[in-house]
N, C-alpha and C. Protein backbone atom coordinates (compact mmCIF):
# COMPACT_ATOMS: atom_id res chain seq x y z
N UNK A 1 101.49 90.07 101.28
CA UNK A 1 102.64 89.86 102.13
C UNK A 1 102.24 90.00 103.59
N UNK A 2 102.96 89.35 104.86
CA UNK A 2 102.80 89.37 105.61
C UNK A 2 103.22 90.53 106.32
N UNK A 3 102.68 91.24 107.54
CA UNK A 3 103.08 92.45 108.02
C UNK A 3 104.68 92.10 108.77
N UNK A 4 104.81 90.87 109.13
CA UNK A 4 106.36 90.85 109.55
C UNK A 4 107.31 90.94 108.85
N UNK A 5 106.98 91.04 107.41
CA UNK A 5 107.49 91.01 106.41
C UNK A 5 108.43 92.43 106.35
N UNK A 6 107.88 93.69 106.22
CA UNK A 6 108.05 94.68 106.22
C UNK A 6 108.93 95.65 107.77
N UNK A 7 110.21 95.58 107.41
CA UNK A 7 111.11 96.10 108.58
C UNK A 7 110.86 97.85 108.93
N UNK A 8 109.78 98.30 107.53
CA UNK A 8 110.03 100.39 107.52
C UNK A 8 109.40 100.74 108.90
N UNK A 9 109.80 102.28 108.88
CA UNK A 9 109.12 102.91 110.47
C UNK A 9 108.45 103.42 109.66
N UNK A 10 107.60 104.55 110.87
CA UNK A 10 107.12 105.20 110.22
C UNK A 10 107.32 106.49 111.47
N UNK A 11 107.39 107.63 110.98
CA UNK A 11 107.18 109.16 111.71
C UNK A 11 106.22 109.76 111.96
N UNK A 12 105.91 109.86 113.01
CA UNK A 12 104.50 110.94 113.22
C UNK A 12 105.03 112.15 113.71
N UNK A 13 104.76 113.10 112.92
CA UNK A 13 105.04 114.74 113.58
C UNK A 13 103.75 115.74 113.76
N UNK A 14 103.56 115.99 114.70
CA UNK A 14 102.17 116.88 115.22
C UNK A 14 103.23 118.30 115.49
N UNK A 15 102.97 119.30 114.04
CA UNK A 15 103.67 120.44 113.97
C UNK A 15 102.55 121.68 113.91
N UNK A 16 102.82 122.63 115.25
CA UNK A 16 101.86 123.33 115.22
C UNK A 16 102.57 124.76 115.03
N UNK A 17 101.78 125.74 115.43
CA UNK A 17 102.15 127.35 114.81
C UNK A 17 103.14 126.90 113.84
N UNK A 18 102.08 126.99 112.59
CA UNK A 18 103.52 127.20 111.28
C UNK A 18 103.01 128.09 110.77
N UNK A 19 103.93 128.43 109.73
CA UNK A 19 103.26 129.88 109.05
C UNK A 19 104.00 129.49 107.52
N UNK A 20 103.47 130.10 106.13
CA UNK A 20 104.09 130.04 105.67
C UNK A 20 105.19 130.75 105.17
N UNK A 21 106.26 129.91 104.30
CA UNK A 21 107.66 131.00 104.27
C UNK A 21 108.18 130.05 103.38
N UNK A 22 109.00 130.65 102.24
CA UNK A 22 110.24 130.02 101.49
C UNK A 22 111.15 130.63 101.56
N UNK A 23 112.29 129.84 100.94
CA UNK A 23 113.73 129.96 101.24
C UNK A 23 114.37 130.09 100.01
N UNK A 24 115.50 130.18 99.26
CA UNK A 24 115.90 130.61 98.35
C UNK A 24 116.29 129.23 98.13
N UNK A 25 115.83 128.65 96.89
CA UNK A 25 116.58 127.08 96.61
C UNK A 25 115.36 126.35 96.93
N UNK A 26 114.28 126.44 97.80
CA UNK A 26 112.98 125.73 98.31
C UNK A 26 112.50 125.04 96.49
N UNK A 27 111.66 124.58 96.68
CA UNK A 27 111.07 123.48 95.51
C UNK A 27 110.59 124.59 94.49
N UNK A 28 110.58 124.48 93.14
CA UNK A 28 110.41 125.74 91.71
C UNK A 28 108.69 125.59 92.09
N UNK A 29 107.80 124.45 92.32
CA UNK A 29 106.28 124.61 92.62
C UNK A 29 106.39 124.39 94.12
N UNK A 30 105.10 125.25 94.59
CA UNK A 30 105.01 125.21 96.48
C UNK A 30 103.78 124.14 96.02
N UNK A 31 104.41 122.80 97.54
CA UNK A 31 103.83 122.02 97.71
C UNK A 31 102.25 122.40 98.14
N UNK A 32 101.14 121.23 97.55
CA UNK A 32 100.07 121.95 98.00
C UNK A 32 99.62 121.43 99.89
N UNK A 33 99.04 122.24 100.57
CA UNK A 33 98.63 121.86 101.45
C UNK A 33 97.36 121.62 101.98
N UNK A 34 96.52 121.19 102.35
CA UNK A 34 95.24 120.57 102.51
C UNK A 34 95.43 121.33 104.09
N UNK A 35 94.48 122.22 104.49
CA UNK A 35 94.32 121.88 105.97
C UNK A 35 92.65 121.38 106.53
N UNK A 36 93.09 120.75 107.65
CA UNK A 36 91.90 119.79 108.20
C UNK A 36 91.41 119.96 109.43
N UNK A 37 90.52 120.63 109.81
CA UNK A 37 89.85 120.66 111.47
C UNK A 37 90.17 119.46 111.93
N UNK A 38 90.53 119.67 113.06
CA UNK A 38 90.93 118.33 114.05
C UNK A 38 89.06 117.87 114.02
N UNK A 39 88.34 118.64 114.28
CA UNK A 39 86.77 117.76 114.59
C UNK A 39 86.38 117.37 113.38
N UNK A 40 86.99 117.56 112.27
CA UNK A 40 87.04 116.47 110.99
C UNK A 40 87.54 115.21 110.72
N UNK A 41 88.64 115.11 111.51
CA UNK A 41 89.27 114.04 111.16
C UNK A 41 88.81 112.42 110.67
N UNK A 42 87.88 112.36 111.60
CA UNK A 42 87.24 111.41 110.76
C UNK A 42 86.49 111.09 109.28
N UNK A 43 86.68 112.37 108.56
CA UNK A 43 85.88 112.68 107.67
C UNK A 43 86.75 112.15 106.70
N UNK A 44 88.39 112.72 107.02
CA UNK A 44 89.10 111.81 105.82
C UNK A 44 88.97 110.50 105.79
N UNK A 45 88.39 109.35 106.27
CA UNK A 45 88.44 108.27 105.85
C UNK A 45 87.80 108.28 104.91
N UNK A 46 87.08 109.34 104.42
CA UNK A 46 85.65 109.36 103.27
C UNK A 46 86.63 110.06 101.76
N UNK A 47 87.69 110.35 101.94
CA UNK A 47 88.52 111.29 100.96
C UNK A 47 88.91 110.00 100.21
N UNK A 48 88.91 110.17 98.99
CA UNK A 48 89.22 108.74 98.02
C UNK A 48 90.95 109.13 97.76
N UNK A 49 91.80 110.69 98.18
CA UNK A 49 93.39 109.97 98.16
C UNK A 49 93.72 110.05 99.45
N UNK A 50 93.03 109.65 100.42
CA UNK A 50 93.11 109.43 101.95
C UNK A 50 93.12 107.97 101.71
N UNK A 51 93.48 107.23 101.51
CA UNK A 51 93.45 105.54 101.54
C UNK A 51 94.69 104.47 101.85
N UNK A 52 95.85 105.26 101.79
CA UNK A 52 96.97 104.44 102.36
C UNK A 52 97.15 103.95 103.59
N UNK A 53 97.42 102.44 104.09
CA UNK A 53 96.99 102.04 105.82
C UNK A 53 98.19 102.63 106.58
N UNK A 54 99.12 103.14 106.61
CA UNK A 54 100.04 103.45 106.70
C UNK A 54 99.16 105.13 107.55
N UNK A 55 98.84 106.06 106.79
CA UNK A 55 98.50 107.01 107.05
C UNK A 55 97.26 107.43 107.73
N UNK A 56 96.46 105.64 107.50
CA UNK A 56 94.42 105.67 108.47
C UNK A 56 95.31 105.21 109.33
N UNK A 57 96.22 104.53 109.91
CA UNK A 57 96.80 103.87 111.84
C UNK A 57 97.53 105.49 111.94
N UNK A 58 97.79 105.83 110.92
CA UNK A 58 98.73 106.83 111.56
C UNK A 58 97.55 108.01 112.18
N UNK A 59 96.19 108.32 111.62
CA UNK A 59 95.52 109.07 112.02
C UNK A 59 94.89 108.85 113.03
N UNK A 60 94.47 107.75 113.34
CA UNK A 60 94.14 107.18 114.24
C UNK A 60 95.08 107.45 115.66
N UNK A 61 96.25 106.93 115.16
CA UNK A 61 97.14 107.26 116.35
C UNK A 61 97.41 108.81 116.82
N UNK A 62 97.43 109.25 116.14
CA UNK A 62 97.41 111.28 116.52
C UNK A 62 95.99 111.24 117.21
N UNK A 63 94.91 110.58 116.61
CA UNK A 63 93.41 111.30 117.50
C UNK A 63 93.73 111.17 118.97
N UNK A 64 94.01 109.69 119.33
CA UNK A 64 94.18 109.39 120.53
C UNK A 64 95.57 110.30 121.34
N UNK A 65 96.68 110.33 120.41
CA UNK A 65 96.99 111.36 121.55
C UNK A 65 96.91 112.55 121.79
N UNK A 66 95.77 113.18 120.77
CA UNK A 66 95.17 114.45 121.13
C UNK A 66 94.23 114.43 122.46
N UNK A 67 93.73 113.04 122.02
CA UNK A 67 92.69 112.53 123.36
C UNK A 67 93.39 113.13 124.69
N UNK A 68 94.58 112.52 124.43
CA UNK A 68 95.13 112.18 125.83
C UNK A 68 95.64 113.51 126.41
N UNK A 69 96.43 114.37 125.18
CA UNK A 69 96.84 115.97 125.37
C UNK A 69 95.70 116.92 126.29
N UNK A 70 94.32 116.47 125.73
CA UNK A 70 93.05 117.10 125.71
C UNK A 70 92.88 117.79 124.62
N UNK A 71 93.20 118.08 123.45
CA UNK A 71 93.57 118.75 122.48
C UNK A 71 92.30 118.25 121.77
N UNK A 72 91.83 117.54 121.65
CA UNK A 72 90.66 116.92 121.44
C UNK A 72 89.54 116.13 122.61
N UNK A 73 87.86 116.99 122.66
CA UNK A 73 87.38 116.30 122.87
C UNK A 73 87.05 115.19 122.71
N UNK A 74 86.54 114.38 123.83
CA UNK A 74 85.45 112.87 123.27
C UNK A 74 84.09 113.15 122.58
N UNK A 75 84.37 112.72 121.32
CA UNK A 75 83.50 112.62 120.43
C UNK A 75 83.70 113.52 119.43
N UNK A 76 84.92 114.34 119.19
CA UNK A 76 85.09 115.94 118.35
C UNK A 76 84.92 115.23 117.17
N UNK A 77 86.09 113.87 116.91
CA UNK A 77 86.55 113.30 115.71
C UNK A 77 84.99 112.87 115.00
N UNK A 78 84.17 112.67 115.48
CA UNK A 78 82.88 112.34 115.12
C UNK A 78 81.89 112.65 114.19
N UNK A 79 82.13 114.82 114.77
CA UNK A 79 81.41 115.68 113.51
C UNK A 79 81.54 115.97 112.34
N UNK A 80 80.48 115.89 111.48
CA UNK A 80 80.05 115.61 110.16
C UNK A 80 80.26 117.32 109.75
N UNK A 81 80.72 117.63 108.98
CA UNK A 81 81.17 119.08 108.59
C UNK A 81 79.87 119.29 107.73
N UNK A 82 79.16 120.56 107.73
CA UNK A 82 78.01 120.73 106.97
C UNK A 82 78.62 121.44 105.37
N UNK A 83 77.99 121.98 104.52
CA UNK A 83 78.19 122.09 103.15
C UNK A 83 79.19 123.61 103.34
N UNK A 84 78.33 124.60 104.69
CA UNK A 84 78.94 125.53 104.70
C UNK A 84 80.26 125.51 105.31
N UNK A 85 80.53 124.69 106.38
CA UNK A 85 81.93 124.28 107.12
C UNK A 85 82.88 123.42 106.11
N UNK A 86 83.21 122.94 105.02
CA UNK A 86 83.39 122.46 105.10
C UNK A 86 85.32 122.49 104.85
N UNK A 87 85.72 121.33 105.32
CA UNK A 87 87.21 121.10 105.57
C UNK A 87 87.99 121.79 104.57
N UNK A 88 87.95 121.64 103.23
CA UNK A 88 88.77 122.17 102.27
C UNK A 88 88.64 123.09 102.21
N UNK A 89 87.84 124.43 102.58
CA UNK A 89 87.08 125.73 101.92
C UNK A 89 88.16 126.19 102.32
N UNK A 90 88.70 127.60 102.00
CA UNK A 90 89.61 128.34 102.22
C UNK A 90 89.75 129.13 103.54
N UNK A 91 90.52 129.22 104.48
CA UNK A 91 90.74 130.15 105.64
C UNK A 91 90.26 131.27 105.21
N UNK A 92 89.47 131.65 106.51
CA UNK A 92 89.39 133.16 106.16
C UNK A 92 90.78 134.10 106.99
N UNK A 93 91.85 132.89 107.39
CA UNK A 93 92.88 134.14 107.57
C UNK A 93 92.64 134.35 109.25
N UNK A 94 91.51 133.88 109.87
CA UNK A 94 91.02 134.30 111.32
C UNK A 94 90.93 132.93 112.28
N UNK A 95 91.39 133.16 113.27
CA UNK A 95 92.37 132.09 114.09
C UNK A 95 90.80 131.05 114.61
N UNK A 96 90.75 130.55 114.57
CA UNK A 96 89.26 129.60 115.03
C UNK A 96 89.34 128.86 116.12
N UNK A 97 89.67 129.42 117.44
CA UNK A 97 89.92 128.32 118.84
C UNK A 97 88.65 127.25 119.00
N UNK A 98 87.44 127.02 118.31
CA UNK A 98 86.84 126.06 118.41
C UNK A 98 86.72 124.85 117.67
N UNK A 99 87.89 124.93 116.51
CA UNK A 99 88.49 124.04 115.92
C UNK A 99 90.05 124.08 115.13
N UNK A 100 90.70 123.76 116.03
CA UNK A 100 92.25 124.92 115.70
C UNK A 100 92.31 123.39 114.80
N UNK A 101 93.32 124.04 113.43
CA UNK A 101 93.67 123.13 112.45
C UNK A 101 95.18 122.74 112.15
N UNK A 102 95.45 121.66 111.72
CA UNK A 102 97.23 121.45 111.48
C UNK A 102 96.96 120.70 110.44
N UNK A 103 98.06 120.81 109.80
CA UNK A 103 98.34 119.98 108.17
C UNK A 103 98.69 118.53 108.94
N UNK A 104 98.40 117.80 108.04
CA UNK A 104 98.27 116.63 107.81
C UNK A 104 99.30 116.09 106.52
């Protein structure tokens, strides 16, 4: 189909300090959450359920206006996470200002 075809929007929300918390009535399973170093980001194009185009323009479009925030260096999106860094491993709970992270 052609892209003029399709009338949907789409939302971008860049939501930072969250913490977690439920509410009484919230969902019977907690959704899972993935978090991702911003100097990863490029790495999800390599994630095989990272593949919807909808969500690679949409990442794309957040890098650049991190660009623009400064929130991201030139060239951050670039680095290759080593075996010990890597994106999925679990927080240790300790705040990391040299790669602050947000859900995706």
């Amino acid at each position: 189909m052609a892209p003029s075809y399709f009338s949907s929007k789409m939302n971008i929300v860049v939501a930072e300090d969250l913490y977690p918390e439920s509410l009484e009535g919230d969902e019977p399973e907690p959704l899972p959450q993935v978090r991702w170093p911003l100097a990863h980001l490029m790495d999800l194009l390599e994630d095989p359920d990272f593949n919807e185009a909808r969500n690679v323009s949409a990442l794309f479009l957040v890098r650049e206006w991190l660009k623009a925030q400064a929130e991201l260096p030139d060239g951050a999106a670039l680095i290759k996470p080593t075996e010990s860094s890597s994106p999925r491993s679990p927080s240790s709970g300790k705040h990391n200002k040299k790669a602050p992270e947000r859900l995706f």
